[in-house]
N, C-alpha and C. Protein backbone atom coordinates (compact mmCIF):
# COMPACT_ATOMS: atom_id res chain seq x y z
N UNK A 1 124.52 80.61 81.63
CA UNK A 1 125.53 80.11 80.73
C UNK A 1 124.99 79.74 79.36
N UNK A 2 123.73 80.02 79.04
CA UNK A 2 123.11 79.93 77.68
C UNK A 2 123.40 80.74 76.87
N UNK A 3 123.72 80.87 75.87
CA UNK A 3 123.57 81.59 74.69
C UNK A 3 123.12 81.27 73.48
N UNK A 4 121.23 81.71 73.17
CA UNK A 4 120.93 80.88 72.33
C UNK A 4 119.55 82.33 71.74
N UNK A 5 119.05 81.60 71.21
CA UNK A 5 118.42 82.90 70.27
C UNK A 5 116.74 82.65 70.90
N UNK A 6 116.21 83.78 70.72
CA UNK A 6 114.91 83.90 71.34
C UNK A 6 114.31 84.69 70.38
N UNK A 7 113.34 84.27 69.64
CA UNK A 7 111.87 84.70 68.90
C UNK A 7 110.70 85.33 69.38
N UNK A 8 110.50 86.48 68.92
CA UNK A 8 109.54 87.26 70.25
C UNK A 8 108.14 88.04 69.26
N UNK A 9 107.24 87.41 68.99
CA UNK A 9 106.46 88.44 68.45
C UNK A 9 105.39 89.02 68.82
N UNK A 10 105.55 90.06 68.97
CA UNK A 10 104.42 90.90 69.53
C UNK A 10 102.86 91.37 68.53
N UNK A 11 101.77 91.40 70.21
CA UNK A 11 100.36 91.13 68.82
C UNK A 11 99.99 92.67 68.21
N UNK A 12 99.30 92.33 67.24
CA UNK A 12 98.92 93.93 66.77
C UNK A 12 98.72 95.35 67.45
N UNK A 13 98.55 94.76 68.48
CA UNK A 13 97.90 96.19 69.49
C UNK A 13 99.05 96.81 70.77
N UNK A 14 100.51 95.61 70.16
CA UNK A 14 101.16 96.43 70.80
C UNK A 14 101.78 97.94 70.43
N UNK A 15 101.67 98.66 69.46
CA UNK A 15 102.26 99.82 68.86
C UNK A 15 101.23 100.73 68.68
N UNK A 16 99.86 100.23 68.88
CA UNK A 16 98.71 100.88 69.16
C UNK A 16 98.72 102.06 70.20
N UNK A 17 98.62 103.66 69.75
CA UNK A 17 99.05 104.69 71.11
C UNK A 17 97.89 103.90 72.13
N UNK A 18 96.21 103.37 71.89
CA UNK A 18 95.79 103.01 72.78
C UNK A 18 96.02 102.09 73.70
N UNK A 19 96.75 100.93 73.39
CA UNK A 19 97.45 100.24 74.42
C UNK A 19 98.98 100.78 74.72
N UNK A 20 99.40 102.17 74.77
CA UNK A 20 100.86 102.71 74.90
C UNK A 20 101.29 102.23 76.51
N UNK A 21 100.23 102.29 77.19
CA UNK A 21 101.03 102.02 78.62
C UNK A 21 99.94 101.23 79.21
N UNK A 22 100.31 99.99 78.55
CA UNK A 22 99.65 98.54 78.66
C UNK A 22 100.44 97.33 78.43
N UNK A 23 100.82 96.57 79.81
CA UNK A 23 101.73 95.29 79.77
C UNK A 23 100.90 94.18 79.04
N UNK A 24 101.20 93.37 78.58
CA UNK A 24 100.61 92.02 77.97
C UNK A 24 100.85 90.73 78.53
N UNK A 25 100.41 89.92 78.03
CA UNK A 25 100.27 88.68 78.61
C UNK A 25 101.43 88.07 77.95
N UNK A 26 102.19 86.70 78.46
CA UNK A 26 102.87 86.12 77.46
C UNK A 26 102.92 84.81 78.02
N UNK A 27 103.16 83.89 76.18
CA UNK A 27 103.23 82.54 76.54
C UNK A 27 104.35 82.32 75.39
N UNK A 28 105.23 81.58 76.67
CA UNK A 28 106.45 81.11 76.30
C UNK A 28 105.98 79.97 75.12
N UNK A 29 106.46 79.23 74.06
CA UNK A 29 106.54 78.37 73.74
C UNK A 29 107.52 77.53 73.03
N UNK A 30 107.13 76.26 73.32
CA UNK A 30 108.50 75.24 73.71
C UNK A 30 108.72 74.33 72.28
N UNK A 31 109.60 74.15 71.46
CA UNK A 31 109.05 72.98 69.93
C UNK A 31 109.38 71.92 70.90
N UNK A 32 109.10 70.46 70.04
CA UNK A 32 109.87 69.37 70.31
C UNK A 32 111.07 69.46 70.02
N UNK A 33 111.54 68.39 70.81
CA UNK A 33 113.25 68.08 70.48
C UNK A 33 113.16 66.86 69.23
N UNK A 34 114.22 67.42 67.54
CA UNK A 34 115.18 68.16 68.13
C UNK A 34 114.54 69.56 67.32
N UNK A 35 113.32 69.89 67.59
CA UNK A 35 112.77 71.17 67.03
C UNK A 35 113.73 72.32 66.70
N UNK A 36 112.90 73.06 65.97
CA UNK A 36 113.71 74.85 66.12
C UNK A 36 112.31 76.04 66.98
N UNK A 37 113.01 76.82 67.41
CA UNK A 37 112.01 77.91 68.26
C UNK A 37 111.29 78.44 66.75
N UNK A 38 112.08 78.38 65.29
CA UNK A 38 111.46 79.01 64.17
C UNK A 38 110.43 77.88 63.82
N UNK A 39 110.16 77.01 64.18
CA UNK A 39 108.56 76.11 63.69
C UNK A 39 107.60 76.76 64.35
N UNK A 40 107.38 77.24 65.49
CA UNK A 40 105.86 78.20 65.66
C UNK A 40 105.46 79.15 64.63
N UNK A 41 106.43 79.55 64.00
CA UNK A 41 106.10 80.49 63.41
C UNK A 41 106.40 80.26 61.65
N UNK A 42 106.98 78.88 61.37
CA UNK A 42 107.11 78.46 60.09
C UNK A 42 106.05 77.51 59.78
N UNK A 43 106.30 76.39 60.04
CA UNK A 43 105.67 75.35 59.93
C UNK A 43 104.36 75.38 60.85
N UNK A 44 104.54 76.00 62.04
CA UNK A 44 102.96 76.21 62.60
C UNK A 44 102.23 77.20 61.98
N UNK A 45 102.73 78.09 62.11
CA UNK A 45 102.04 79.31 61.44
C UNK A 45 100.98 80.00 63.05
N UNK A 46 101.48 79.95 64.02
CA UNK A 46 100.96 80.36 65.20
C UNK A 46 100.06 81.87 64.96
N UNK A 47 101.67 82.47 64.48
CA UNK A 47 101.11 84.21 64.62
C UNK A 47 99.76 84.63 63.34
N UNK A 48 99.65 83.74 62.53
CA UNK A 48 99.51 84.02 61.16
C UNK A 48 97.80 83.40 61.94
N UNK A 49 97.71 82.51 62.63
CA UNK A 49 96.40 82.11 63.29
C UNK A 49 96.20 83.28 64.27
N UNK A 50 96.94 83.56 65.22
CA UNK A 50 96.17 84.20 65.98
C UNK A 50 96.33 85.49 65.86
N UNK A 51 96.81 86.44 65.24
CA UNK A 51 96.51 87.54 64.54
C UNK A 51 95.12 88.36 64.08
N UNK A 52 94.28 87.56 63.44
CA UNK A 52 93.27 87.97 62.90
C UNK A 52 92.50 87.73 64.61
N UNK A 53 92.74 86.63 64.93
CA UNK A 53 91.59 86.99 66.20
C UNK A 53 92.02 87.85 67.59
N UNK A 54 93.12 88.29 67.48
CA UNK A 54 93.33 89.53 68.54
C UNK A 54 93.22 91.04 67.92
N UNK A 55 93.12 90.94 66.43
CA UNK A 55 92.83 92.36 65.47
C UNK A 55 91.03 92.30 65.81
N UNK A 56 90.00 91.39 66.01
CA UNK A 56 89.12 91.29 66.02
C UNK A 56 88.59 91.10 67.35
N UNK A 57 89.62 91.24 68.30
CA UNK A 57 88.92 91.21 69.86
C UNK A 57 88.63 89.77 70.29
N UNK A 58 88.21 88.71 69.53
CA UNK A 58 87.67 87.28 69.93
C UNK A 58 88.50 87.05 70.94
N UNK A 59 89.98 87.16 70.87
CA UNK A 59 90.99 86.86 71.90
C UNK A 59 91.80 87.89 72.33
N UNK A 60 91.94 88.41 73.99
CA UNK A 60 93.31 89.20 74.24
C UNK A 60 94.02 89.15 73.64
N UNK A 61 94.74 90.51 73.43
CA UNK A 61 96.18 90.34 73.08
C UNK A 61 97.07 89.46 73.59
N UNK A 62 98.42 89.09 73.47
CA UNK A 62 99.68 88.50 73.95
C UNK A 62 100.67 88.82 73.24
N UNK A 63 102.08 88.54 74.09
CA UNK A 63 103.07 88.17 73.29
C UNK A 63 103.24 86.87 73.24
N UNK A 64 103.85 86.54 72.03
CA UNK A 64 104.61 85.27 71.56
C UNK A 64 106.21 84.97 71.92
N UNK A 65 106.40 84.25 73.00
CA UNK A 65 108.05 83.90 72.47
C UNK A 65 108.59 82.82 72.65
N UNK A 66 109.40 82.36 71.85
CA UNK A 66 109.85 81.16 71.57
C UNK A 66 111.21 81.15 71.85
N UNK A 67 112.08 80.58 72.35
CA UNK A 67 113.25 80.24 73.01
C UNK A 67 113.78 78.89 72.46
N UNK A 68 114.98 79.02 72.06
CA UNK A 68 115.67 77.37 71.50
C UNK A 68 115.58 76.71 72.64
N UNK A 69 114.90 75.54 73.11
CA UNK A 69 115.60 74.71 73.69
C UNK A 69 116.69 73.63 73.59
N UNK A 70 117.30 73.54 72.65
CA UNK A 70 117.92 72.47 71.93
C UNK A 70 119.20 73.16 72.29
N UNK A 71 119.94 72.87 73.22
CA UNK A 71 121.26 73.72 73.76
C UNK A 71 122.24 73.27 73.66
N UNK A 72 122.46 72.11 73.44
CA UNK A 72 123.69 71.04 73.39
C UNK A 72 123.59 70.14 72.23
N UNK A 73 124.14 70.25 71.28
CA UNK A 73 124.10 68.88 70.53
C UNK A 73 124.16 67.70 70.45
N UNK A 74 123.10 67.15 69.75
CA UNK A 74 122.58 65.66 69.84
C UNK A 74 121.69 65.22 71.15
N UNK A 75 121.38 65.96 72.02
CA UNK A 75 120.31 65.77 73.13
C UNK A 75 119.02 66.69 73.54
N UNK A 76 118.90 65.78 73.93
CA UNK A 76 117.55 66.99 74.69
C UNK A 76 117.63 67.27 76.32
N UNK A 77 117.76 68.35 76.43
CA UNK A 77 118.42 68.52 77.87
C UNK A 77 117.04 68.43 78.99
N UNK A 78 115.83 67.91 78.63
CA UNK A 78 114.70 67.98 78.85
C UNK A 78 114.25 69.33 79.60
N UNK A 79 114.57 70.04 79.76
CA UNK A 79 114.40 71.16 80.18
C UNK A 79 114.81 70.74 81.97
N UNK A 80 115.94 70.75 81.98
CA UNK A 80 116.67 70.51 83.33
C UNK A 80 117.92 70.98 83.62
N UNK A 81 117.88 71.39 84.70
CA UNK A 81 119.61 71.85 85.33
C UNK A 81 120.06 71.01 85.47
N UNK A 82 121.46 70.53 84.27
CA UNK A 82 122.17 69.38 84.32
C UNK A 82 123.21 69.58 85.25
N UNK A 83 123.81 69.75 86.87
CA UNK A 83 124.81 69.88 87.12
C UNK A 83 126.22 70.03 86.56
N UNK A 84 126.65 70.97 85.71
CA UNK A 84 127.96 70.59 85.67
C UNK A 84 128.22 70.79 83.69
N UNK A 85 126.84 70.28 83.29
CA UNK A 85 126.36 70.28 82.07
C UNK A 85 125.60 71.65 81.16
N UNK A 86 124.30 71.81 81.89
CA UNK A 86 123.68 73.19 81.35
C UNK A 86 122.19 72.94 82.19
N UNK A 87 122.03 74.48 81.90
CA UNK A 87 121.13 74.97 83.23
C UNK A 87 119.68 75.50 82.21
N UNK A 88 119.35 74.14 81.51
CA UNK A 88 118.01 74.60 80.69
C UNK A 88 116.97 74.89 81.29
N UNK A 89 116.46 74.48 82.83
CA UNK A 89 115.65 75.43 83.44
C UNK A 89 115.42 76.59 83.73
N UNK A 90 116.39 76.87 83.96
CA UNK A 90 116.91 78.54 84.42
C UNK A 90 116.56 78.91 83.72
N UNK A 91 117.72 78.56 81.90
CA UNK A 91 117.29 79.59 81.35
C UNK A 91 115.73 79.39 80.69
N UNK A 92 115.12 78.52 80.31
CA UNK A 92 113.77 78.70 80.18
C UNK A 92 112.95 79.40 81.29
N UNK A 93 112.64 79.34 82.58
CA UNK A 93 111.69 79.32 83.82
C UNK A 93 112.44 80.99 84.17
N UNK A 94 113.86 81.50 83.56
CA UNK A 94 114.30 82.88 84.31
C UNK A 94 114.72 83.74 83.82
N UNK A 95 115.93 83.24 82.73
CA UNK A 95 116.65 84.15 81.76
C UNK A 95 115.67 84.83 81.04
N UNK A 96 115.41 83.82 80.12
CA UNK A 96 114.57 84.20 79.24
C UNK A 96 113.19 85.55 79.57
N UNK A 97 112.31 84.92 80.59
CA UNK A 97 111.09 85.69 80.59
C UNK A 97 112.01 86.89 81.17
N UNK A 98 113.06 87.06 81.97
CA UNK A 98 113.71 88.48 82.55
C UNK A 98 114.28 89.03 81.51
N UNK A 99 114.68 89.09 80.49
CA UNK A 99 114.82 89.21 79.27
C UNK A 99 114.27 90.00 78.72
N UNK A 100 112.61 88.81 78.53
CA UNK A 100 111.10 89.99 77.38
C UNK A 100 110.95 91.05 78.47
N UNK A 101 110.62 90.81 79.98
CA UNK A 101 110.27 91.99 80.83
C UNK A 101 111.17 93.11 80.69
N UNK A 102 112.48 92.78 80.53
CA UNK A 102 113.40 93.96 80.47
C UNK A 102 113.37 94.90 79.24
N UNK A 103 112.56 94.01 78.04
CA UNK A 103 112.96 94.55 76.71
C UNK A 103 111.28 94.99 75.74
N UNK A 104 110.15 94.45 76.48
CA UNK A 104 109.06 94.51 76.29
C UNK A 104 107.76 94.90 77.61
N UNK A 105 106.90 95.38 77.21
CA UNK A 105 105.89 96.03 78.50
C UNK A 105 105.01 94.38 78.39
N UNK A 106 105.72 93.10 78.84
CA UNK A 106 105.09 92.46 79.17
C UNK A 106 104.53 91.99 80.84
N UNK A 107 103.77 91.37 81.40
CA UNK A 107 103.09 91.52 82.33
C UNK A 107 104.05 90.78 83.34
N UNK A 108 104.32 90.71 84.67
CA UNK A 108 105.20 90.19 85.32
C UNK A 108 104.30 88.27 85.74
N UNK A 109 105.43 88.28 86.23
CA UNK A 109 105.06 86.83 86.53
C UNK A 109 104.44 86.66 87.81
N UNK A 110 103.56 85.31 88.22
CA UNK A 110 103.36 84.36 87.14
C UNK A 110 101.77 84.25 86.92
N UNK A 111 100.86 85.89 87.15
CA UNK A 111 99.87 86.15 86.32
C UNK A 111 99.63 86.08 84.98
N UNK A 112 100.99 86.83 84.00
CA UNK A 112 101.01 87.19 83.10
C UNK A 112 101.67 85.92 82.15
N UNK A 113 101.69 85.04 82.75
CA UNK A 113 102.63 84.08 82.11
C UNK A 113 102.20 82.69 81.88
N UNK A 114 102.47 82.37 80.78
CA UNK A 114 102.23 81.11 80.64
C UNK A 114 103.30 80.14 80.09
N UNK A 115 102.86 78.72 79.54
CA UNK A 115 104.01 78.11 78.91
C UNK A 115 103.34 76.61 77.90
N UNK A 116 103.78 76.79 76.86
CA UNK A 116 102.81 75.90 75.80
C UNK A 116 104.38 75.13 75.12
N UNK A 117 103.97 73.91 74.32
CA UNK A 117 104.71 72.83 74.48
C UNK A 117 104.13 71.60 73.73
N UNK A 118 104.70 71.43 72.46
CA UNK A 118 104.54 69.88 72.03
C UNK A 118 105.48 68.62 72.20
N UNK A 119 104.68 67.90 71.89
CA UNK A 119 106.26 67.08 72.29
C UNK A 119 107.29 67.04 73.42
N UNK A 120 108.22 66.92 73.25
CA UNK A 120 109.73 66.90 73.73
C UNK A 120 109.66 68.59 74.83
N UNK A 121 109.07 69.54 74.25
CA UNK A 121 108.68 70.94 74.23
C UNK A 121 107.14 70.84 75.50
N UNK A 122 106.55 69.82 74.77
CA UNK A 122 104.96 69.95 75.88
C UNK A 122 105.25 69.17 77.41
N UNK A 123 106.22 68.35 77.16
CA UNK A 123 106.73 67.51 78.46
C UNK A 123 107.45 68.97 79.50
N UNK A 124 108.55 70.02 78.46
CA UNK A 124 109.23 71.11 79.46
C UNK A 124 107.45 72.01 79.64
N UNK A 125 106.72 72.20 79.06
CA UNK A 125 105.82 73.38 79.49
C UNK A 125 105.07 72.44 80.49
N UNK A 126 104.51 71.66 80.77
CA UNK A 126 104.15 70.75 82.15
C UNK A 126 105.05 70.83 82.86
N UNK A 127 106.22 70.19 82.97
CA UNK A 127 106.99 70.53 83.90
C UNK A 127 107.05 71.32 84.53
N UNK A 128 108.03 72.79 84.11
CA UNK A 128 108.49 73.95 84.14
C UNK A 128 107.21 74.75 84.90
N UNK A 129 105.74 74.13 84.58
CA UNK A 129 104.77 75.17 85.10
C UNK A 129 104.82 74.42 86.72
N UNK A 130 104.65 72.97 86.62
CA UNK A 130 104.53 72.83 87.81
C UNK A 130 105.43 72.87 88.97
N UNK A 131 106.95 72.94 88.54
CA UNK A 131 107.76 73.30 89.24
C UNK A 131 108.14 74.53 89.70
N UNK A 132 107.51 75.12 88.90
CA UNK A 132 107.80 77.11 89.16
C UNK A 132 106.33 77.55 88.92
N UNK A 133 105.31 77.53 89.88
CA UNK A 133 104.02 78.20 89.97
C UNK A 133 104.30 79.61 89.99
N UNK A 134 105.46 80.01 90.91
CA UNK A 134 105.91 81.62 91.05
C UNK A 134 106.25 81.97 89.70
N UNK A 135 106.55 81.35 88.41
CA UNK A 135 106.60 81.85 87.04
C UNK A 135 105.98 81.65 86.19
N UNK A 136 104.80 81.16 86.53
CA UNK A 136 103.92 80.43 85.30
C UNK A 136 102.84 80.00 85.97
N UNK A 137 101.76 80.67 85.32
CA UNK A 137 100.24 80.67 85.64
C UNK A 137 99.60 79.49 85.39
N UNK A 138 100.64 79.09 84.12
CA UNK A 138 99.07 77.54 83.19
C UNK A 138 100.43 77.35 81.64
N UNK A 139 99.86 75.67 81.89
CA UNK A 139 100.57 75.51 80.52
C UNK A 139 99.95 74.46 79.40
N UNK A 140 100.07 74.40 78.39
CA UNK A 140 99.47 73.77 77.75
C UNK A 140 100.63 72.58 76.79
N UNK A 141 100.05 71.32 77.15
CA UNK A 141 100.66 70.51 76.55
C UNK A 141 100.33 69.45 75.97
N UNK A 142 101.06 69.98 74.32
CA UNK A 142 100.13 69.24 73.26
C UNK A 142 101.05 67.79 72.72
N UNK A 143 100.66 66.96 73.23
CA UNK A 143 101.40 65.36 72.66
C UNK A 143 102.68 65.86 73.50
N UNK A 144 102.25 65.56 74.42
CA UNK A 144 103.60 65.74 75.77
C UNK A 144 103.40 63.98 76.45
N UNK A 145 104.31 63.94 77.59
CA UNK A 145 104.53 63.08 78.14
C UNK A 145 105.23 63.46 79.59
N UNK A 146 105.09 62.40 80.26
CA UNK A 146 105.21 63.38 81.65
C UNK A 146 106.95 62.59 82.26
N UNK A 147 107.29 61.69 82.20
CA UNK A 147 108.42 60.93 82.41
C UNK A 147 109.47 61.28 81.17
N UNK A 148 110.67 61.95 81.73
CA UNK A 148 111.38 61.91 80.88
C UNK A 148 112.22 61.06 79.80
N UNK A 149 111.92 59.83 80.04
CA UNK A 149 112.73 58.76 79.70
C UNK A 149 111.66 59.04 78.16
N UNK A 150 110.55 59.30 77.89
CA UNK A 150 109.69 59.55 76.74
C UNK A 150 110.52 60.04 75.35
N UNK A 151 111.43 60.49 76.06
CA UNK A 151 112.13 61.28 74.81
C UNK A 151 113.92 60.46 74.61
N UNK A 152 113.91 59.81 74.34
CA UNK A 152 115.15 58.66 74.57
C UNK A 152 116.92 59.47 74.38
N UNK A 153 116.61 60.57 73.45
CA UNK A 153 118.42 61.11 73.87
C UNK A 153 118.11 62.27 74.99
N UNK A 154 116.94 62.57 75.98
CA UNK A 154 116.91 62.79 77.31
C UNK A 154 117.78 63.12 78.66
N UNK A 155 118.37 64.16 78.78
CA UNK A 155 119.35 64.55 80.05
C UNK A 155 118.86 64.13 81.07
N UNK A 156 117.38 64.75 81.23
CA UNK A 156 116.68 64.19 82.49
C UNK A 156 116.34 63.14 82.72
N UNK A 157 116.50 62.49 81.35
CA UNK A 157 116.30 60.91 81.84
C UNK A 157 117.74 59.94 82.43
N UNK A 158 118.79 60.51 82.51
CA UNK A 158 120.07 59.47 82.59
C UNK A 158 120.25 59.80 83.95
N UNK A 159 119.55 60.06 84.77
CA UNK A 159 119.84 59.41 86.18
C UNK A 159 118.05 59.23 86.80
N UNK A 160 118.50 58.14 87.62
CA UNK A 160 116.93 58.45 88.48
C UNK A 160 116.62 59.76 89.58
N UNK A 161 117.24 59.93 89.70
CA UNK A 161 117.14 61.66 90.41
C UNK A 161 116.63 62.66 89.47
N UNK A 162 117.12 62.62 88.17
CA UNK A 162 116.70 63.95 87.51
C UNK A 162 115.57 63.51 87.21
N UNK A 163 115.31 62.40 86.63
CA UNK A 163 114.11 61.70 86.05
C UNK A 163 113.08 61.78 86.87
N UNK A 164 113.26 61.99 88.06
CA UNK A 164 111.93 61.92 89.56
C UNK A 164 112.01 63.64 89.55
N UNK A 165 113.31 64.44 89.53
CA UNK A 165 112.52 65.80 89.48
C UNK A 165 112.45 66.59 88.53
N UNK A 166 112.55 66.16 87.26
CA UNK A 166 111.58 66.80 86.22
C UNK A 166 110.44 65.70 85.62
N UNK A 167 109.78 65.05 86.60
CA UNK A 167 108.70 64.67 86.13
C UNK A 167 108.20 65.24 86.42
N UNK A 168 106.46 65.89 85.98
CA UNK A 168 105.92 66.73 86.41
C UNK A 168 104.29 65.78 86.96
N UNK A 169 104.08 64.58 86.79
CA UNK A 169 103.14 63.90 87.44
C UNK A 169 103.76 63.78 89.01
N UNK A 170 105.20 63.48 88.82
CA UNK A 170 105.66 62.83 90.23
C UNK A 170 105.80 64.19 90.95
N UNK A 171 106.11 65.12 90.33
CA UNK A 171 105.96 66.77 91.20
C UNK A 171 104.65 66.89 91.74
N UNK A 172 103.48 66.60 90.76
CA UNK A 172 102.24 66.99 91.73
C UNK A 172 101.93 66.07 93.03
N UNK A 173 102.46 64.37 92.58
CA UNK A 173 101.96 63.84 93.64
C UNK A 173 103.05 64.00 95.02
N UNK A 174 103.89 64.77 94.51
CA UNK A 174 104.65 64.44 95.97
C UNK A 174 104.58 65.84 96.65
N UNK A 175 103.48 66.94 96.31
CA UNK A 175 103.44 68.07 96.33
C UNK A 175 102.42 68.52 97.80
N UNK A 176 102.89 68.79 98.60
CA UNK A 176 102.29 68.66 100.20
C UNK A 176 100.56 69.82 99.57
N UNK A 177 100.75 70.65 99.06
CA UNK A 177 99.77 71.77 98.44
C UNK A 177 99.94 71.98 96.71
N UNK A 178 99.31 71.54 96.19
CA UNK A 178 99.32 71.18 95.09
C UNK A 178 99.42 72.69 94.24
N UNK A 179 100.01 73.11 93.22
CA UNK A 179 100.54 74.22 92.61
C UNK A 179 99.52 75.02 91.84
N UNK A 180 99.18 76.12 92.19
CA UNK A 180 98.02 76.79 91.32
C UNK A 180 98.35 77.17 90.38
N UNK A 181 98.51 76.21 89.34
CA UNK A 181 98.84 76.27 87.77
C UNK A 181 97.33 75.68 87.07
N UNK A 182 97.28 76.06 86.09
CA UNK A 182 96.78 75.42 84.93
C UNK A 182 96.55 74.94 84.09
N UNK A 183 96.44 73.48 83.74
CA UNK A 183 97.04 72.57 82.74
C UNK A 183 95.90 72.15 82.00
N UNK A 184 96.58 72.46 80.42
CA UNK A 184 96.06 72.10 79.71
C UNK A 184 96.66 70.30 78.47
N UNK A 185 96.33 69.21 79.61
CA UNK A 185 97.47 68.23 78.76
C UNK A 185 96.72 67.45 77.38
């Protein structure tokens, strides 16, 4: 039930005939709330950094994509299926990456996948990785927080139910086999 815009940039070597029938890696990434998906690539300047070092080999290729999370006005839906409200997990953790796979030779999940995140944004890429290991390899989260209540106009924070399952500390500890993800917090 999302309809929201998705930013996708692909690295130099995808149009390369030598990588012609070669999937890539990809890492989702998340802004803060009430961010735009266009700050990775404005105000960060992501592609404009890592460009020169995948033209130069230092780093694999990837794709880049960025997804609005900001779905509802005036909140942050913390990256949670609000019953009734909106289904920002989904579409982050399903729509979305079924999407680039359908529309790009990116790598399937959740080898090929990752999920990066500041802020409001680094709280959903912790999460989202540890709740869906089957979609996400490793995530990195920069000035994140792990309790949703961190972010005060918060979906996942207005009940104690959502708040216990999109935390992503209280996911690992209540986790019988702990999730082969990779965190970078």
């Amino acid at each position: 039930g999302v309809n929201a815009e998705v930013y996708v940039w692909l690295p130099p070597q995808y149009d390369d005939p030598a990588y012609a029938h070669r999937s890539f890696p990809v890492v989702e990434l998340l802004p803060g709330y009430p961010g735009s998906p266009k700050s990775w690539f404005g105000s960060l300047h992501v592609h404009e950094q890592l460009e020169p070092l995948m033209r130069s080999g230092e780093i694999a290729p990837f794709i880049l994509v960025a997804p609005r999370t900001t779905l509802l006005p005036g909140v942050d839906t913390g990256c949670a299926n609000v019953p009734h409200v909106v289904n920002a997990d989904s579409w982050l953790s399903i729509d979305v990456p079924k999407m680039v796979r359908d529309n790009f030779r990116a790598q399937p999940a959740p080898t090929g996948w990752a999920v990066a995140g500041y802020s409001a944004g680094a709280h959903c890429a912790a999460k989202l990785a540890v709740a869906h290991p089957d979609r996400f390899r490793a995530a990195v989260s920069l000035s994140g927080y792990s309790d949703p209540i961190g972010e005060h106009k918060s979906l996942a924070a207005r009940s104690p139910s959502l708040r216990r399952a999109n935390n992503p500390y209280l996911l690992l500890r209540k986790a019988v086999v702990p999730p082969a993800v990779a965190l970078y917090l």
